[in-house]
C-alpha atoms as a PDB file:
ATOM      1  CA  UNK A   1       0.000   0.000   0.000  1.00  0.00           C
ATOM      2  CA  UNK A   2       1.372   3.516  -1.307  1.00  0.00           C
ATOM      3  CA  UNK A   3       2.546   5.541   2.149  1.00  0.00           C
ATOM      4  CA  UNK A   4       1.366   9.347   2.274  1.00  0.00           C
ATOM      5  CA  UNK A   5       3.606  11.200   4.271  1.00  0.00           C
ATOM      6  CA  UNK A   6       3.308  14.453   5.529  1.00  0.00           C
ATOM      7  CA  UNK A   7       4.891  17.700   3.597  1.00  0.00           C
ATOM      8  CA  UNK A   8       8.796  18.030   4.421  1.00  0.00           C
ATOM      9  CA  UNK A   9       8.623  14.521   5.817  1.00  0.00           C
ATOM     10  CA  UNK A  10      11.929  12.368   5.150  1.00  0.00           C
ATOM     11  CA  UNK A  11      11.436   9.257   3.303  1.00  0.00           C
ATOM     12  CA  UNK A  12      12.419   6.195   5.289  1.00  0.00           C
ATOM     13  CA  UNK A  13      15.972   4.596   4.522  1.00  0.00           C
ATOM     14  CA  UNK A  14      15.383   1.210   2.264  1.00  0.00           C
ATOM     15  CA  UNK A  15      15.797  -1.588   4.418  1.00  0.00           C
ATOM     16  CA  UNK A  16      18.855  -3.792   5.252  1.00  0.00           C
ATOM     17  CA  UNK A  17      19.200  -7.012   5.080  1.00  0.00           C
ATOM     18  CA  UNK A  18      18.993  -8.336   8.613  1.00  0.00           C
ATOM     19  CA  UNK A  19      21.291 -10.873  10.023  1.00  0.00           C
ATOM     20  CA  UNK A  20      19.169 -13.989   9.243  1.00  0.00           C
ATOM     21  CA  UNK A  21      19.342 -12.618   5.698  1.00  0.00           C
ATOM     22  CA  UNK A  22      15.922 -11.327   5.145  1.00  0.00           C
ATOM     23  CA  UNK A  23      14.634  -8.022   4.498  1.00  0.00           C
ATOM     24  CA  UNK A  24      12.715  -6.790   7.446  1.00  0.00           C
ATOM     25  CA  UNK A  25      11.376  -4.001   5.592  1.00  0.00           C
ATOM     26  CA  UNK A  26       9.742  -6.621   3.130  1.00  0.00           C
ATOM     27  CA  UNK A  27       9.020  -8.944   5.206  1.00  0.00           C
ATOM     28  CA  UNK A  28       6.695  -6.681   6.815  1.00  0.00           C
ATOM     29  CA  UNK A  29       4.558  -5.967   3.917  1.00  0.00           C
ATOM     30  CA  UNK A  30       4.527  -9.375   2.601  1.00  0.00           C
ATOM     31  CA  UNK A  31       3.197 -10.212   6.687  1.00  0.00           C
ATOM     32  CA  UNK A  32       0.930  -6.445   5.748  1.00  0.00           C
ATOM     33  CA  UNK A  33      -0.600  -8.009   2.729  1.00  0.00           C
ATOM     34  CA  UNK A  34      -1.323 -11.572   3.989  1.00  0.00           C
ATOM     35  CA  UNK A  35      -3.096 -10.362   6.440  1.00  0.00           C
ATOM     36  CA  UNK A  36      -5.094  -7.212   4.294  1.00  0.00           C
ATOM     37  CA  UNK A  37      -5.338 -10.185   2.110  1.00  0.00           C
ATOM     38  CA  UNK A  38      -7.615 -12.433   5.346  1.00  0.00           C
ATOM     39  CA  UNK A  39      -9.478  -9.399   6.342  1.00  0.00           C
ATOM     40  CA  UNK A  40     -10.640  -9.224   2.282  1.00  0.00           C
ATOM     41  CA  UNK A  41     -11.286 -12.933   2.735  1.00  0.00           C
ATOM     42  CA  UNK A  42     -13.137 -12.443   6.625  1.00  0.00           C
ATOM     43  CA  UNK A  43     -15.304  -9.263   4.346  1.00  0.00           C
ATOM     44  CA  UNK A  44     -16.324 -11.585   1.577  1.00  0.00           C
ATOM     45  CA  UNK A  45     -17.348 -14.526   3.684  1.00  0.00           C
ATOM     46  CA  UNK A  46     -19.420 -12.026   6.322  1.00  0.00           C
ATOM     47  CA  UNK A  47     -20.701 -10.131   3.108  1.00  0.00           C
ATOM     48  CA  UNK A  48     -21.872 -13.577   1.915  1.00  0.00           C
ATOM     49  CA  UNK A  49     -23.447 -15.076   5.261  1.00  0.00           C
ATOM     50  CA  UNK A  50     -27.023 -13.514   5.133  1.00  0.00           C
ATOM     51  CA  UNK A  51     -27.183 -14.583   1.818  1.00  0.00           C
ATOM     52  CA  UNK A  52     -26.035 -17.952   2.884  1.00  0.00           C
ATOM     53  CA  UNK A  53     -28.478 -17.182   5.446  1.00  0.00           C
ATOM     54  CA  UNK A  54     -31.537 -16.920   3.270  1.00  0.00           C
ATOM     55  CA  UNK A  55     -30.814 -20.198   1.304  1.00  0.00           C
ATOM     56  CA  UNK A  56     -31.120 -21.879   4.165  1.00  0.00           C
ATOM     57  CA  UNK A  57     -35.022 -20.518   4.879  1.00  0.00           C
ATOM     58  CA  UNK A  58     -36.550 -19.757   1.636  1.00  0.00           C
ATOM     59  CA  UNK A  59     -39.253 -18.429   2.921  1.00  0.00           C
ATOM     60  CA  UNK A  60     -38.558 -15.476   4.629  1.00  0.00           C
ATOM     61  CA  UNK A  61     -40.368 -12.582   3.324  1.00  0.00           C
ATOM     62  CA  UNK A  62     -39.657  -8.560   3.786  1.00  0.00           C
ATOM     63  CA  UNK A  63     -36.868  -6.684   5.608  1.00  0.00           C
ATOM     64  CA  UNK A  64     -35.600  -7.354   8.948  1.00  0.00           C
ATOM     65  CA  UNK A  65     -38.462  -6.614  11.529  1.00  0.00           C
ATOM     66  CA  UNK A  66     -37.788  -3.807  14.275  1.00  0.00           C
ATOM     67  CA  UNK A  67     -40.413  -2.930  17.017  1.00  0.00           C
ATOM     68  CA  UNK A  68     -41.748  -0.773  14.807  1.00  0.00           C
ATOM     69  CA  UNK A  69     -42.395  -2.576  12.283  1.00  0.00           C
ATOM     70  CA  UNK A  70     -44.399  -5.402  13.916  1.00  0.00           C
ATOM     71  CA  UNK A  71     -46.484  -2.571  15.678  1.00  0.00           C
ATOM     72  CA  UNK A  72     -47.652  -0.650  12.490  1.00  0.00           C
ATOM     73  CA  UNK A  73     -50.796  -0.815  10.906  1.00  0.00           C
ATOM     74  CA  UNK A  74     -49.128  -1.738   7.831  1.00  0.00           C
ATOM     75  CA  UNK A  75     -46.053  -3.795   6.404  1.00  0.00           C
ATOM     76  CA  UNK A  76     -44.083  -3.775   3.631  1.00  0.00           C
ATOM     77  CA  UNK A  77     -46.322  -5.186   0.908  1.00  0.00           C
ATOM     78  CA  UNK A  78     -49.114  -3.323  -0.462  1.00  0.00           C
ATOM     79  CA  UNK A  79     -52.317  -5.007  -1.073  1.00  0.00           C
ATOM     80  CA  UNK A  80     -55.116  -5.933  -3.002  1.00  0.00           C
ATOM     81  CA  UNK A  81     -58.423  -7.994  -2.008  1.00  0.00           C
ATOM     82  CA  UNK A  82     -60.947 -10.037  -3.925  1.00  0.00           C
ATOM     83  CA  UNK A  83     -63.873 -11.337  -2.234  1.00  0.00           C
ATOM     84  CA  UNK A  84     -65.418 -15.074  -2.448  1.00  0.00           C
ATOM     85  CA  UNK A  85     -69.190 -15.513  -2.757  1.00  0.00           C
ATOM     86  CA  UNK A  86     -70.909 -17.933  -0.577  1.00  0.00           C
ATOM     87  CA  UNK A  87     -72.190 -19.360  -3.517  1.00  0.00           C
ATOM     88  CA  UNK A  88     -68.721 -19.960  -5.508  1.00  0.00           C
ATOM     89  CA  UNK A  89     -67.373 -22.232  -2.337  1.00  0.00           C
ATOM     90  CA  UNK A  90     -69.066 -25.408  -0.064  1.00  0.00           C
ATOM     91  CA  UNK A  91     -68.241 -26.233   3.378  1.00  0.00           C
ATOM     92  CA  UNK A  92     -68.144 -22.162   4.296  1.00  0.00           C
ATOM     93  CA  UNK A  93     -69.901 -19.124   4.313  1.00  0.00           C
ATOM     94  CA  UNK A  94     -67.131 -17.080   1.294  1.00  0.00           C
ATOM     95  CA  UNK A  95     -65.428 -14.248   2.433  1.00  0.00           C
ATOM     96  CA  UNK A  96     -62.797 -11.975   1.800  1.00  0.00           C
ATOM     97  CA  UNK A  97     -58.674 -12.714   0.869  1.00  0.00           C
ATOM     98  CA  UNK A  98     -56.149 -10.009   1.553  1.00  0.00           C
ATOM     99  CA  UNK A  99     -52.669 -10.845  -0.377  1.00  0.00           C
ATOM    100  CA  UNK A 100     -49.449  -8.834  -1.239  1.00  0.00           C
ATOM    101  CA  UNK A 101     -49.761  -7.596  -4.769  1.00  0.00           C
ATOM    102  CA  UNK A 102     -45.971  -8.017  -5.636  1.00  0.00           C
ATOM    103  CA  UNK A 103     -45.164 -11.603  -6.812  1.00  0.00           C
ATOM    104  CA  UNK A 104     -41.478 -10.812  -6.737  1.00  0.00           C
ATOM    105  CA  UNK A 105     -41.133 -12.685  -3.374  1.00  0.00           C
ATOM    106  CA  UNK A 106     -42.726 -15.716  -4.584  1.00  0.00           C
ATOM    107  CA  UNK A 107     -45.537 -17.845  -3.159  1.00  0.00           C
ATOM    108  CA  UNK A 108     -46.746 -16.798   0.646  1.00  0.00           C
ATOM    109  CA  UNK A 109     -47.937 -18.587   3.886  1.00  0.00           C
ATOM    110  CA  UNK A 110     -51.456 -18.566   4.218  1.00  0.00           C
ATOM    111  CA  UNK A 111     -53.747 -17.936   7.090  1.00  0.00           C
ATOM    112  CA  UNK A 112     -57.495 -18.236   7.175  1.00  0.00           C
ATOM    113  CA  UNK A 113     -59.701 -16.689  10.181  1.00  0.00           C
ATOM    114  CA  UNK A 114     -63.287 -17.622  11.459  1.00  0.00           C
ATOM    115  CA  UNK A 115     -65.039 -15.268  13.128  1.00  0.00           C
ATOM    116  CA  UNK A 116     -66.886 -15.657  16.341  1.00  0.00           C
ATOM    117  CA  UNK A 117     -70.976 -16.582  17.358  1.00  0.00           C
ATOM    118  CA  UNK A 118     -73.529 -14.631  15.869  1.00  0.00           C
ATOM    119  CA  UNK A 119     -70.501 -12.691  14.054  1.00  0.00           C
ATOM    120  CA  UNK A 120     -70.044 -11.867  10.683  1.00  0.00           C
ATOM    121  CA  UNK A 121     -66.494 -11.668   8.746  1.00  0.00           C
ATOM    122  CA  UNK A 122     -66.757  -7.910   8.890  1.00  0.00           C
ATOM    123  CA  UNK A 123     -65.878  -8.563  12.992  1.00  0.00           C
ATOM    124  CA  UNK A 124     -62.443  -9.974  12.063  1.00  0.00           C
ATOM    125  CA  UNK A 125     -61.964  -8.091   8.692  1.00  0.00           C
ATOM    126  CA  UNK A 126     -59.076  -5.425  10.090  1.00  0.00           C
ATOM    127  CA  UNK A 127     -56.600  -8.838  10.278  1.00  0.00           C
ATOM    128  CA  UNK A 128     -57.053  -9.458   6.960  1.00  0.00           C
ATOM    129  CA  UNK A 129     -55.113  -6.489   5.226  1.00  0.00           C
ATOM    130  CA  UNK A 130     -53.050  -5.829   8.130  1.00  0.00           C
ATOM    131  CA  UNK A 131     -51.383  -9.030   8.202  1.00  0.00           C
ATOM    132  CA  UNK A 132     -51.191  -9.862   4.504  1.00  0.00           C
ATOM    133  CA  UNK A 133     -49.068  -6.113   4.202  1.00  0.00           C
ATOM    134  CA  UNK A 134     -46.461  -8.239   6.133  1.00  0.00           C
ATOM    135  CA  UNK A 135     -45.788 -11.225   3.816  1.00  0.00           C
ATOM    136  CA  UNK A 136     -49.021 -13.495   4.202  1.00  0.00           C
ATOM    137  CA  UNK A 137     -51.700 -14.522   1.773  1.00  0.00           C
ATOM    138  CA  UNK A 138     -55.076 -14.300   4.379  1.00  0.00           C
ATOM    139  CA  UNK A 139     -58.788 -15.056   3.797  1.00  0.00           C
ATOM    140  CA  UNK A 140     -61.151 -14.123   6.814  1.00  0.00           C
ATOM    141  CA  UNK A 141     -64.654 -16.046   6.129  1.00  0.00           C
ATOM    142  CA  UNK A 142     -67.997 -15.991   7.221  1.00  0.00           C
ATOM    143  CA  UNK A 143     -69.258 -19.175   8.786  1.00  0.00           C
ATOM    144  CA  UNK A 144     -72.214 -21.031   7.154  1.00  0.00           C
ATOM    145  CA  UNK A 145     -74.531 -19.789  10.033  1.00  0.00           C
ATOM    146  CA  UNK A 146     -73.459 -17.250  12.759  1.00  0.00           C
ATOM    147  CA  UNK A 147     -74.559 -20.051  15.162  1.00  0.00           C
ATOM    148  CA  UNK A 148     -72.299 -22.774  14.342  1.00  0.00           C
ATOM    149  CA  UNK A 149     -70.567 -24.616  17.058  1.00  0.00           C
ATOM    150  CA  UNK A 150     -66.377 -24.496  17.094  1.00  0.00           C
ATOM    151  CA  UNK A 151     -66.410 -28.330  15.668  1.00  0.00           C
ATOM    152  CA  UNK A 152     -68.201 -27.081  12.889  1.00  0.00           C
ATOM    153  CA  UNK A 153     -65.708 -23.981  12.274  1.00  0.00           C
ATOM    154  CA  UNK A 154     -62.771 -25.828  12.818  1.00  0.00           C
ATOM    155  CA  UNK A 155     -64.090 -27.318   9.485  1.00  0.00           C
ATOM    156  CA  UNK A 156     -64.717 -24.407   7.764  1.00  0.00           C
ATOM    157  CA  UNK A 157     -61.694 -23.731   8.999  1.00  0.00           C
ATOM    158  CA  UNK A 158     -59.724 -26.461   6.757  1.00  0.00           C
ATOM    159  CA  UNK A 159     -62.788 -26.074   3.613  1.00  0.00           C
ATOM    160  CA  UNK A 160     -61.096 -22.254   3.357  1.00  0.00           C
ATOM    161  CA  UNK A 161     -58.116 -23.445   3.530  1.00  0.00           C
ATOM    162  CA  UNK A 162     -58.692 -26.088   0.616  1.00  0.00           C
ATOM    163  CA  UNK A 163     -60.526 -23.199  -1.343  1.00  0.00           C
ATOM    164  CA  UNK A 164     -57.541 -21.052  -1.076  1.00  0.00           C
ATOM    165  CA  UNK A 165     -55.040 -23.300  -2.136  1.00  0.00           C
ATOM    166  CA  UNK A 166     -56.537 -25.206  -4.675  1.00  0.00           C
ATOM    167  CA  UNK A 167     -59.555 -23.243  -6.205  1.00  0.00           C
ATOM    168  CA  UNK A 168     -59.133 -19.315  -5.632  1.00  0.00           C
ATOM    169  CA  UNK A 169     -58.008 -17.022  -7.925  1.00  0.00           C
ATOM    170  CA  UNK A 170     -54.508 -16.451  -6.110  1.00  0.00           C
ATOM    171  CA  UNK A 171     -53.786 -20.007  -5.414  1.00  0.00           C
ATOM    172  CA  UNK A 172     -50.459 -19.390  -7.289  1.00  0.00           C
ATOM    173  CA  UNK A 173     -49.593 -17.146  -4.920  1.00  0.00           C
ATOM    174  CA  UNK A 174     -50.457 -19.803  -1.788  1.00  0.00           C
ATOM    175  CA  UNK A 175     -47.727 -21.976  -0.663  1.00  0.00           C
ATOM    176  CA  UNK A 176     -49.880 -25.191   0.357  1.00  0.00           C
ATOM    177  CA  UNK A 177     -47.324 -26.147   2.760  1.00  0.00           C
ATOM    178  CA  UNK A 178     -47.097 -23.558   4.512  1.00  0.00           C
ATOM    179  CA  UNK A 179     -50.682 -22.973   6.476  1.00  0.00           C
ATOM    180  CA  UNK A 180     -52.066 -21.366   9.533  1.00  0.00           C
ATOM    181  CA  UNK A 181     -55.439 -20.745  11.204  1.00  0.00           C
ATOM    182  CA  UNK A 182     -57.073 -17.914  13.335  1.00  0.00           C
ATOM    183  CA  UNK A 183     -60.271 -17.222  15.315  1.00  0.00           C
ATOM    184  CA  UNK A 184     -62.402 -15.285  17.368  1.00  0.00           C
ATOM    185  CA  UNK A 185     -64.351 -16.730  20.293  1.00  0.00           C
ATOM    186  CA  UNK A 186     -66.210 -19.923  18.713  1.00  0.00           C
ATOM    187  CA  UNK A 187     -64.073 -18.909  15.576  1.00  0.00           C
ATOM    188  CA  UNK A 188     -60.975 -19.553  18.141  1.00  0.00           C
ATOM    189  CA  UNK A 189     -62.232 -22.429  19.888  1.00  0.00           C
ATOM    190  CA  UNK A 190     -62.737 -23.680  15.874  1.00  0.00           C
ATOM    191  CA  UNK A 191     -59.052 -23.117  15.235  1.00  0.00           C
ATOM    192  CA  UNK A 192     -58.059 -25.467  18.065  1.00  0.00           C
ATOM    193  CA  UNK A 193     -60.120 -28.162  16.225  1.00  0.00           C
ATOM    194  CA  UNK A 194     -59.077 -27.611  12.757  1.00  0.00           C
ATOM    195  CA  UNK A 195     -55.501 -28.035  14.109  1.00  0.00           C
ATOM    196  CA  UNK A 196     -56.431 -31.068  15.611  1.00  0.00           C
ATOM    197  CA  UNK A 197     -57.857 -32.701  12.863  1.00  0.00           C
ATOM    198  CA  UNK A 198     -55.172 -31.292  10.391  1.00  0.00           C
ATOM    199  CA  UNK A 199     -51.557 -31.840  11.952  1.00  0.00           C
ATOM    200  CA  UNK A 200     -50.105 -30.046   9.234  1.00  0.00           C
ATOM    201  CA  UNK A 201     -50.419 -27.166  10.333  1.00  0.00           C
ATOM    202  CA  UNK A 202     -47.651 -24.484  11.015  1.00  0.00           C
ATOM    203  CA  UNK A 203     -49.466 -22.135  13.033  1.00  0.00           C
ATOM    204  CA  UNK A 204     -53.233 -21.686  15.034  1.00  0.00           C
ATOM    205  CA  UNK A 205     -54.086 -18.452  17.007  1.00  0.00           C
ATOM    206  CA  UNK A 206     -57.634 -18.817  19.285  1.00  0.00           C
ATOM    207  CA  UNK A 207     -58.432 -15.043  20.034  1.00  0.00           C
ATOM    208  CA  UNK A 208     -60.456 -15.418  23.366  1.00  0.00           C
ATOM    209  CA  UNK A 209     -61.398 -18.515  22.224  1.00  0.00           C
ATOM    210  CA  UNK A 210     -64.261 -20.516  23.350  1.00  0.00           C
ATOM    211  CA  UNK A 211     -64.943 -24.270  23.645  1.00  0.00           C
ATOM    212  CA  UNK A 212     -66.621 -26.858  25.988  1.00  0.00           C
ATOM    213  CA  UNK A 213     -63.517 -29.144  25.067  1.00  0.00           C
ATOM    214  CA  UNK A 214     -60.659 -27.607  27.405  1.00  0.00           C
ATOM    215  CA  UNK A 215     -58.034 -29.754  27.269  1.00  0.00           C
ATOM    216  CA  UNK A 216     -55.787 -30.493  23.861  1.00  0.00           C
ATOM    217  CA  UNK A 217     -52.978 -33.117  24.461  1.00  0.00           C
ATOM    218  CA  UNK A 218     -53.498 -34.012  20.843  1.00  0.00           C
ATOM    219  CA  UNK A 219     -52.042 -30.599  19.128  1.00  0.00           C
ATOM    220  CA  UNK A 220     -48.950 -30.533  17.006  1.00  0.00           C
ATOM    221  CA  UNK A 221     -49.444 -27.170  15.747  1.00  0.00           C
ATOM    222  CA  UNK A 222     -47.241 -24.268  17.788  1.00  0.00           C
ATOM    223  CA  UNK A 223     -50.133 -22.403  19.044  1.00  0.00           C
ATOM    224  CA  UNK A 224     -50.550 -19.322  20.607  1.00  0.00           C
ATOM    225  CA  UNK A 225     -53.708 -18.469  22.967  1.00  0.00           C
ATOM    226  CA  UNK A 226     -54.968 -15.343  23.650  1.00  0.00           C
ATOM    227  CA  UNK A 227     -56.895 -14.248  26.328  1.00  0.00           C
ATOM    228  CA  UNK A 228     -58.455 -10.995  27.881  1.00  0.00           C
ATOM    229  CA  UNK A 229     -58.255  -9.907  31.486  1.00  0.00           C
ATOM    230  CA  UNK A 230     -61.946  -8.910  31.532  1.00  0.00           C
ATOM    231  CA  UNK A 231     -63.422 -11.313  29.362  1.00  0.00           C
ATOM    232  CA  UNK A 232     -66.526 -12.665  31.376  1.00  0.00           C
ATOM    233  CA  UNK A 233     -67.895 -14.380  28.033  1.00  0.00           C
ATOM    234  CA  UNK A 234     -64.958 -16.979  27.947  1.00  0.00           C
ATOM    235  CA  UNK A 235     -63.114 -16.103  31.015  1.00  0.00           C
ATOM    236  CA  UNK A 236     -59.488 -17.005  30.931  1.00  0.00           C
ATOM    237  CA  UNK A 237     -59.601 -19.712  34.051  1.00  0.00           C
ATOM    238  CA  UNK A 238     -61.901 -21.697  32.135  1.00  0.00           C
ATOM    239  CA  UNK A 239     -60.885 -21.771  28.722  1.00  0.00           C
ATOM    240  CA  UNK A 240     -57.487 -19.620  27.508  1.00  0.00           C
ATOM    241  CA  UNK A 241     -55.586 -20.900  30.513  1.00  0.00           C
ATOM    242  CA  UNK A 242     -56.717 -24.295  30.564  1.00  0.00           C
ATOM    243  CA  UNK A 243     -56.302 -24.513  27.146  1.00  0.00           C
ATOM    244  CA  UNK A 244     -52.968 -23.679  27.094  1.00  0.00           C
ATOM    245  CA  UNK A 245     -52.166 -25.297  29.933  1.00  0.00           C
ATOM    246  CA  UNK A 246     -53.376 -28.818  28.432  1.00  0.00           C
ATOM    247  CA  UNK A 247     -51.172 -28.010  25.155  1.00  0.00           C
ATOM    248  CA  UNK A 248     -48.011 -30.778  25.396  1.00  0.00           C
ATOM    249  CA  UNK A 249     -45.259 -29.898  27.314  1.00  0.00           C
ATOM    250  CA  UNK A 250     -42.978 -29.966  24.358  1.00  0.00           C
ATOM    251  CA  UNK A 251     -44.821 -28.083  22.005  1.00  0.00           C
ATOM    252  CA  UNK A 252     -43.976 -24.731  20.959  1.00  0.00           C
ATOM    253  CA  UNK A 253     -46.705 -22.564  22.416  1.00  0.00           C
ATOM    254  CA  UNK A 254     -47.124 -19.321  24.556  1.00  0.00           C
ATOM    255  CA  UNK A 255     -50.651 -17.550  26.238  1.00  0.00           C
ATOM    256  CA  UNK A 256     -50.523 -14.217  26.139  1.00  0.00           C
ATOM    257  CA  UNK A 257     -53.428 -12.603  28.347  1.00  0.00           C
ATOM    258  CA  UNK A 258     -53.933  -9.168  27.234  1.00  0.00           C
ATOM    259  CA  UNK A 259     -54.733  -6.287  30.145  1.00  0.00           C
ATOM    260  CA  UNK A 260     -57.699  -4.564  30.082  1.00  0.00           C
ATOM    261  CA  UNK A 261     -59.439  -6.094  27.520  1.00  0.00           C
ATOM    262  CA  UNK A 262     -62.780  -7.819  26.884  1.00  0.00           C
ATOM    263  CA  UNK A 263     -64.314 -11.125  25.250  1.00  0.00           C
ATOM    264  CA  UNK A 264     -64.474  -8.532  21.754  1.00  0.00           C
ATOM    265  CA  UNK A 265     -61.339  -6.968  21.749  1.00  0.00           C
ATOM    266  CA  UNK A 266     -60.494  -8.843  19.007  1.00  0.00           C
ATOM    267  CA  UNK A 267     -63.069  -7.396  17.389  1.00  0.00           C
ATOM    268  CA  UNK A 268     -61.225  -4.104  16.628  1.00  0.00           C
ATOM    269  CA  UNK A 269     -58.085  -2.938  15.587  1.00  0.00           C
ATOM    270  CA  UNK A 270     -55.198  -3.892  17.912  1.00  0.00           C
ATOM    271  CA  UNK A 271     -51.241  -3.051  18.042  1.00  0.00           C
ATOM    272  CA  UNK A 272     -51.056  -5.728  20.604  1.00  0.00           C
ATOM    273  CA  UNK A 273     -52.723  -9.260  19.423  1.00  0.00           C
ATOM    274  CA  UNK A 274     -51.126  -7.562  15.741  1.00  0.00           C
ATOM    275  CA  UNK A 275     -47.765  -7.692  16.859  1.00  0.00           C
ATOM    276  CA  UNK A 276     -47.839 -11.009  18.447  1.00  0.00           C
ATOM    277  CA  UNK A 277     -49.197 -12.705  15.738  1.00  0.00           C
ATOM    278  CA  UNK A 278     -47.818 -11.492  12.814  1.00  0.00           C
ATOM    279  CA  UNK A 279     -44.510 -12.851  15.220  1.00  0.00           C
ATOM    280  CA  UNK A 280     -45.753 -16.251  16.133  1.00  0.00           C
ATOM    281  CA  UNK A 281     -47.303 -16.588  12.072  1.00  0.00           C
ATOM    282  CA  UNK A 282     -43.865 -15.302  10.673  1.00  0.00           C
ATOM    283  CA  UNK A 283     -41.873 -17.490  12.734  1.00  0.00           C
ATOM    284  CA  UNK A 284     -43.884 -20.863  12.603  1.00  0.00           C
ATOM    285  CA  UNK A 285     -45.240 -20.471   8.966  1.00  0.00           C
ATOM    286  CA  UNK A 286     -42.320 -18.977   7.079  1.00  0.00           C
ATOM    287  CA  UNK A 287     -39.874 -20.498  10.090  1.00  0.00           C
ATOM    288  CA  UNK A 288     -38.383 -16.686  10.235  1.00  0.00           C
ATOM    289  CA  UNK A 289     -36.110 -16.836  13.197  1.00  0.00           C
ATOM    290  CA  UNK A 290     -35.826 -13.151  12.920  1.00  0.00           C
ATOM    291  CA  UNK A 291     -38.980 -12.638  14.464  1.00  0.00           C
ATOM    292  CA  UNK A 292     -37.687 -15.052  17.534  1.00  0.00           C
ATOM    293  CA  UNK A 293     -36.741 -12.059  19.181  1.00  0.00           C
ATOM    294  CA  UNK A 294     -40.087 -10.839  19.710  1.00  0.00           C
ATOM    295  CA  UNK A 295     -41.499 -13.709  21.538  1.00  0.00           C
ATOM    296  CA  UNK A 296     -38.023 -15.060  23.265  1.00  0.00           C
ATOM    297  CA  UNK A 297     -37.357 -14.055  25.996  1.00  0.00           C
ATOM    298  CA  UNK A 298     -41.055 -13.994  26.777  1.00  0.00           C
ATOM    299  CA  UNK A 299     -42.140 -10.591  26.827  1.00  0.00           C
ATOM    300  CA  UNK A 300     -42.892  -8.927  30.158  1.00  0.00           C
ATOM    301  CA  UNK A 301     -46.102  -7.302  31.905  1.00  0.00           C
ATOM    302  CA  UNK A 302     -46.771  -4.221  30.405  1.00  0.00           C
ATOM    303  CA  UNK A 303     -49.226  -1.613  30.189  1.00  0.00           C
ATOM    304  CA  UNK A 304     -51.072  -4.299  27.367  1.00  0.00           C
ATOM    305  CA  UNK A 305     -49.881  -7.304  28.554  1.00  0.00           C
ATOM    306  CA  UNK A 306     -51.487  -8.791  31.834  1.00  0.00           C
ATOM    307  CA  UNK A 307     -49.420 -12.367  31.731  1.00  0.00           C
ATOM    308  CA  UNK A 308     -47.542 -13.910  29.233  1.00  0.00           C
ATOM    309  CA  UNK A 309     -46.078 -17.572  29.417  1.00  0.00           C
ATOM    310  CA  UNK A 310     -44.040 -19.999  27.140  1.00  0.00           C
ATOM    311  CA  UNK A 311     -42.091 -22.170  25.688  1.00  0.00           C
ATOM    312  CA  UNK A 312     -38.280 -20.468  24.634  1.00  0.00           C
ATOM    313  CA  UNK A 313     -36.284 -20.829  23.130  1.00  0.00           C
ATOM    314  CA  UNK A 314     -38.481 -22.183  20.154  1.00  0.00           C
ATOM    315  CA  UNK A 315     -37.540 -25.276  18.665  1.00  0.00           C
ATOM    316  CA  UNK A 316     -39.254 -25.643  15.094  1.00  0.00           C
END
């Protein structure tokens, strides 16, 4: 490497052969350019990690998250939605599916939500655009009757699910493998049984979920339950906590109990059951260990947060 020197500086003397016969003076820039040489190498091979990175999970989708991010109201990916007539599909009511416009990324996760009894999709319709802006393909339904039971959503559940992947117009879009469910109430308590009866299944969030079954060794879906602190419709002591509670021991799940909220908080936009989904759907359906960091170590009490337990670190 040339040497600047300052103005009026005297050049160095060359250098002398030292008394083992070798030139000091070269020696140290051959030792000078070895080692520039390693920290080029050490550049290229951190330069090349996060792309060695994303080869080794093809499915992650958008930038790195921050904080901020995961608490907006909207991603990275614009939208578009097309809505599904109850009388185009069987086994569900139709609805409406939110999806990233861009195809650069490739094929998405998918996520289908139920809403809850007597409730319409138009309840749960905020998720659908606000989660599909961060990298998800996601069709919230209405049920065939506002009075069905959660056995009978957690089928609708899966018929969505088989609508979107192999019959809807952005099924090219849908990577089949890669499926969640979602649900409010008896929508919630439905998305326990559809990931009971479909094992496949990377990812189920019950939103105040209700159900007369409370107890589901059976699940091999990472699930995450959410409860309200004031919910005296499905009160968290006798269904989100014993719910998660019964979950096995070594599946990846986590309750999050959310303070000062009500049975229909899901109902309406929210930063908080936003955030922790879009975390718990990005890391278990695309397997994006970048979003690890939001749910490991378990997040604390807050001024949203009454309780929050799990299962860290996460394992699939």
């Amino acid at each position: 490497m040339q040497q600047h020197l300052p103005s009026g500086t005297i050049p160095p003397r060359p250098s002398r052969p030292s008394r083992s016969g070798t030139f000091t003076g070269r020696s140290r820039t051959l030792t000078g350019l070895v080692t520039a040489a390693a920290t080029t190498a050490g550049l290229l091979l951190t330069g090349l990690a996060p792309g060695a990175q994303a080869a080794d999970n093809p499915y992650e989708r958008g930038p790195a998250p921050t904080n901020a991010s995961i608490e907006a109201s909207r991603g990275s990916y614009a939208t578009s939605q097309t809505s599904v007539s109850s009388l185009a599909v069987t086994g569900f009511g139709g609805g409406t599916i939110s999806y990233p416009t861009s195809t650069a990324d490739g094929t998405f996760g998918a996520v289908v939500i139920s809403p809850g009894f007597t409730a319409y999709e138009s309840s749960i319709a905020w998720l659908g655009p606000r989660l599909a802006s961060q990298g998800f393909v996601v069709f919230t339904i209405d049920t065939n009757t506002t009075l069905d039971q959660p056995d009978s959503r957690g089928r609708q559940l899966l018929a969505a699910l088989d609508y979107l992947t192999q019959r809807s117009s952005v099924r090219t879009r849908v990577d089949a493998t890669r499926l969640g469910v979602m649900g409010h109430s008896m929508g919630g308590g439905g998305s326990l049984e559809a990931a009971k009866s479909r094992t496949s299944l990377k990812a189920a969030i019950p939103l105040t979920g209700w159900n007369t079954d409370k107890t589901w060794p059976e699940l091999r879906t990472p699930t995450l339950v959410v409860g309200a602190d004031g919910d005296t419709v499905a009160p968290v002591r006798t269904h989100s906590e014993p719910f998660y509670e019964s979950l096995p021991g070594s599946l990846d799940k986590a309750y999050l109990e959310l303070r000062g909220a009500s049975h229909f908080t899901p109902n309406t936009s929210d930063t908080t059951i936003a955030k922790y989904s879009i975390s718990w759907l990005k890391r278990f359906i695309d397997n994006d260990t970048r979003y690890e960091q939001f749910l490991c170590p378990l997040p604390r009490p807050s001024l949203t947060i009454a309780e929050y337990r799990g299962t860290c670190p996460h394992t699939a």
